[in-house]
N, C-alpha and C. Protein backbone atom coordinates (compact mmCIF):
# COMPACT_ATOMS: atom_id res chain seq x y z
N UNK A 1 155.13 99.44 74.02
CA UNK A 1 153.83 99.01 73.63
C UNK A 1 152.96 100.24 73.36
N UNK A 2 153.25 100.63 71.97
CA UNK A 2 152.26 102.11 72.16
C UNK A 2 151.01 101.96 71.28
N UNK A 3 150.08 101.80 71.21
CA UNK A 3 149.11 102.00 71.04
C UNK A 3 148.17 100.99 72.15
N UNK A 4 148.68 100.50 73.25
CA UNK A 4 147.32 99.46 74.48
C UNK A 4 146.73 100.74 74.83
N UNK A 5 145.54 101.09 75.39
CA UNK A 5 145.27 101.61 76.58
C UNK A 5 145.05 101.46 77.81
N UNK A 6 145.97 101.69 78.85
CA UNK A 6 145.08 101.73 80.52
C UNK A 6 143.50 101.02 80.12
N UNK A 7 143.33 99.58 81.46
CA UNK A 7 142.21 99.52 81.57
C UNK A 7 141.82 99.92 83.26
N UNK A 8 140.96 100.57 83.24
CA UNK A 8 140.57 101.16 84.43
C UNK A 8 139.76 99.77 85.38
N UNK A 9 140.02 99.40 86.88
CA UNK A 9 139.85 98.66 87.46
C UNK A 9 138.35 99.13 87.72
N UNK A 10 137.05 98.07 87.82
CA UNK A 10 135.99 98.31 88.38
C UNK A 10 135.62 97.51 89.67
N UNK A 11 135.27 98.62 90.77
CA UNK A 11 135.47 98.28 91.80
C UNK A 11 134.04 98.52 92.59
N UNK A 12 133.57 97.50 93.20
CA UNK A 12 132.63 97.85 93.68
C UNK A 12 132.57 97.93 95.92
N UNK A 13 131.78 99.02 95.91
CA UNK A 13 132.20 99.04 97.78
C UNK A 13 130.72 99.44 98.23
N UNK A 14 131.02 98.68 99.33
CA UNK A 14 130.00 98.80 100.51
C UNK A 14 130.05 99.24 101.49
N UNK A 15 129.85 100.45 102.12
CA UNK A 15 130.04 100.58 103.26
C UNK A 15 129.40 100.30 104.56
N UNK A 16 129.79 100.05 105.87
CA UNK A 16 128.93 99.55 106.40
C UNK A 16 129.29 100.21 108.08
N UNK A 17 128.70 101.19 108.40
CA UNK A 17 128.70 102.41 108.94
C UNK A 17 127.89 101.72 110.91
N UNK A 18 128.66 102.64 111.58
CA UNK A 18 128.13 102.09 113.14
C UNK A 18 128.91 100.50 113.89
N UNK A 19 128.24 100.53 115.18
CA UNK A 19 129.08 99.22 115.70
C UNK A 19 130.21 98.93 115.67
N UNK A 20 130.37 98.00 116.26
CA UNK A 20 131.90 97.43 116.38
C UNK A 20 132.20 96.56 115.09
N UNK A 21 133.05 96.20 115.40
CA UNK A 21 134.28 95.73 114.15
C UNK A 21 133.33 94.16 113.92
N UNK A 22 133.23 93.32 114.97
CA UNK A 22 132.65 92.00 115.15
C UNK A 22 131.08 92.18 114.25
N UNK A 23 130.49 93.38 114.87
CA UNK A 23 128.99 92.97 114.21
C UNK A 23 129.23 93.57 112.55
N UNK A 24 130.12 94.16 112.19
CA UNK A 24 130.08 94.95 110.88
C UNK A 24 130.15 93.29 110.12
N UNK A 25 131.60 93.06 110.62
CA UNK A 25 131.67 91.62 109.79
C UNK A 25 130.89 90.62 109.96
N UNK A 26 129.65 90.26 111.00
CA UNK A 26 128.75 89.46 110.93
C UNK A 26 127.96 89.76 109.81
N UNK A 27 127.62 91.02 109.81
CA UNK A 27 126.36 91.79 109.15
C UNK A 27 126.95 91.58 107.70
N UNK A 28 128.45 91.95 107.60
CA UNK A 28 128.67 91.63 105.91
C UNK A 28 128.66 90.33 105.36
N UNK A 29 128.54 89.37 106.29
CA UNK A 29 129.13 88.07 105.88
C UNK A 29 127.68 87.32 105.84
N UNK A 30 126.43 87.62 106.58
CA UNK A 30 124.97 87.28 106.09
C UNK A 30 124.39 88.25 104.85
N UNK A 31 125.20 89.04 104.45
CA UNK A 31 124.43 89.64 103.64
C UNK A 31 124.91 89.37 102.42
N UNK A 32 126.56 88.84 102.22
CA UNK A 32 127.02 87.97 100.76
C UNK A 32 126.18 87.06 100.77
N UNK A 33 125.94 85.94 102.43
CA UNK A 33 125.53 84.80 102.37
C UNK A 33 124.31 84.63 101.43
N UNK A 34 123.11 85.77 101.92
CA UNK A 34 121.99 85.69 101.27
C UNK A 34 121.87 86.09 99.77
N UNK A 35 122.82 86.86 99.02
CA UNK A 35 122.85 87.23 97.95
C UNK A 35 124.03 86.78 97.00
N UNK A 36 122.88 85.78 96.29
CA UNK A 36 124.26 85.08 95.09
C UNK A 36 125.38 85.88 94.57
N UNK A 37 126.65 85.51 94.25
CA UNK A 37 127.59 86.39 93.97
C UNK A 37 127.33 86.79 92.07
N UNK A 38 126.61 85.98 91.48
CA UNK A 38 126.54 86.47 90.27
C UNK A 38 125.57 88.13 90.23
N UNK A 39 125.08 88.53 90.93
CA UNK A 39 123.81 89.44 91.04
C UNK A 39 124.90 90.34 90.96
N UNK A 40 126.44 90.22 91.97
CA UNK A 40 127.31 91.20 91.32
C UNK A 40 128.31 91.42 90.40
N UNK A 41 128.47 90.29 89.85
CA UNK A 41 129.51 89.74 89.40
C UNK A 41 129.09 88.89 88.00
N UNK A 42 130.15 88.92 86.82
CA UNK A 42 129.45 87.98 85.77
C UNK A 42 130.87 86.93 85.71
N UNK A 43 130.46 85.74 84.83
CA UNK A 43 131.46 84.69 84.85
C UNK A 43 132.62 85.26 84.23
N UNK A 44 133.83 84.21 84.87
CA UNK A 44 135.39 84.88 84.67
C UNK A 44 135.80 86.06 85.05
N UNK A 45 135.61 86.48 86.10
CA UNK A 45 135.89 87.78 86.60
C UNK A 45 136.26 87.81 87.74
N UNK A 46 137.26 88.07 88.40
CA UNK A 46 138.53 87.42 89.11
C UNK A 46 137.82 88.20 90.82
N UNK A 47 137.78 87.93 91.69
CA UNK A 47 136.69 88.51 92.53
C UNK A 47 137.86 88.38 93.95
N UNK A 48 138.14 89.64 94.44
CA UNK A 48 139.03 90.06 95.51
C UNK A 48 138.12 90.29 96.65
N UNK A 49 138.37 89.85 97.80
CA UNK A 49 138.10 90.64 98.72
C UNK A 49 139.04 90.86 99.78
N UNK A 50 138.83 92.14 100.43
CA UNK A 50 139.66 92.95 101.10
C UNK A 50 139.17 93.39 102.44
N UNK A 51 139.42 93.05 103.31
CA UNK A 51 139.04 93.52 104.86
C UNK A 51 139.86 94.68 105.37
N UNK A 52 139.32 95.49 105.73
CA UNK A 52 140.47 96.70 106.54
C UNK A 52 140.19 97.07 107.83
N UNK A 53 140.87 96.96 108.59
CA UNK A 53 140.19 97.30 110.10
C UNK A 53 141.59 98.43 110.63
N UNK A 54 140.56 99.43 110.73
CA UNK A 54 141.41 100.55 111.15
C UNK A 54 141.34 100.99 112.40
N UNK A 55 142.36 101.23 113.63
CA UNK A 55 142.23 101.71 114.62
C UNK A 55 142.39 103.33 114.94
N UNK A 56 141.02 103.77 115.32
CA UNK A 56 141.38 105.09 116.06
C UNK A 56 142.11 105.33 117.12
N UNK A 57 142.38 106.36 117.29
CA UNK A 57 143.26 107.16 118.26
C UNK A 57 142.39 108.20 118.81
N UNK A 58 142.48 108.05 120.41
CA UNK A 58 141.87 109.40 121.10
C UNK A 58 143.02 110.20 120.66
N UNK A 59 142.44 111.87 120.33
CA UNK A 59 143.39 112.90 120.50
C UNK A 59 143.49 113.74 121.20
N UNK A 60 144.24 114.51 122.27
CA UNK A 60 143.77 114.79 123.44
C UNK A 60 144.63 116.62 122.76
């Protein structure tokens, strides 16, 4: 197929910094609640979401 080009994925992130794991995801999940998803998003546009919860390690 030579002439397609690569379409580059647009990705949008939030970070959400402090607290525990429980209040991060409260805090993200009233703050979709209150804000319609079109404000980020336009129609037909396939909408992922992704949770990651990472555990630290003390290093001694």
């Amino acid at each position: 197929m030579i002439g397609l080009k690569q379409k580059k994925a647009h990705l949008n992130e939030i970070q959400i910094n402090g607290g525990d794991v429980a209040k991060k995801v409260v805090y993200a999940h009233s703050f979709f609640k209150s804000t319609p998803l079109m404000y980020f998003f336009t129609i037909n546009v396939l909408l992922k979401v992704f949770v990651f919860v990472r555990k630290s390690r003390l290093v001694r």
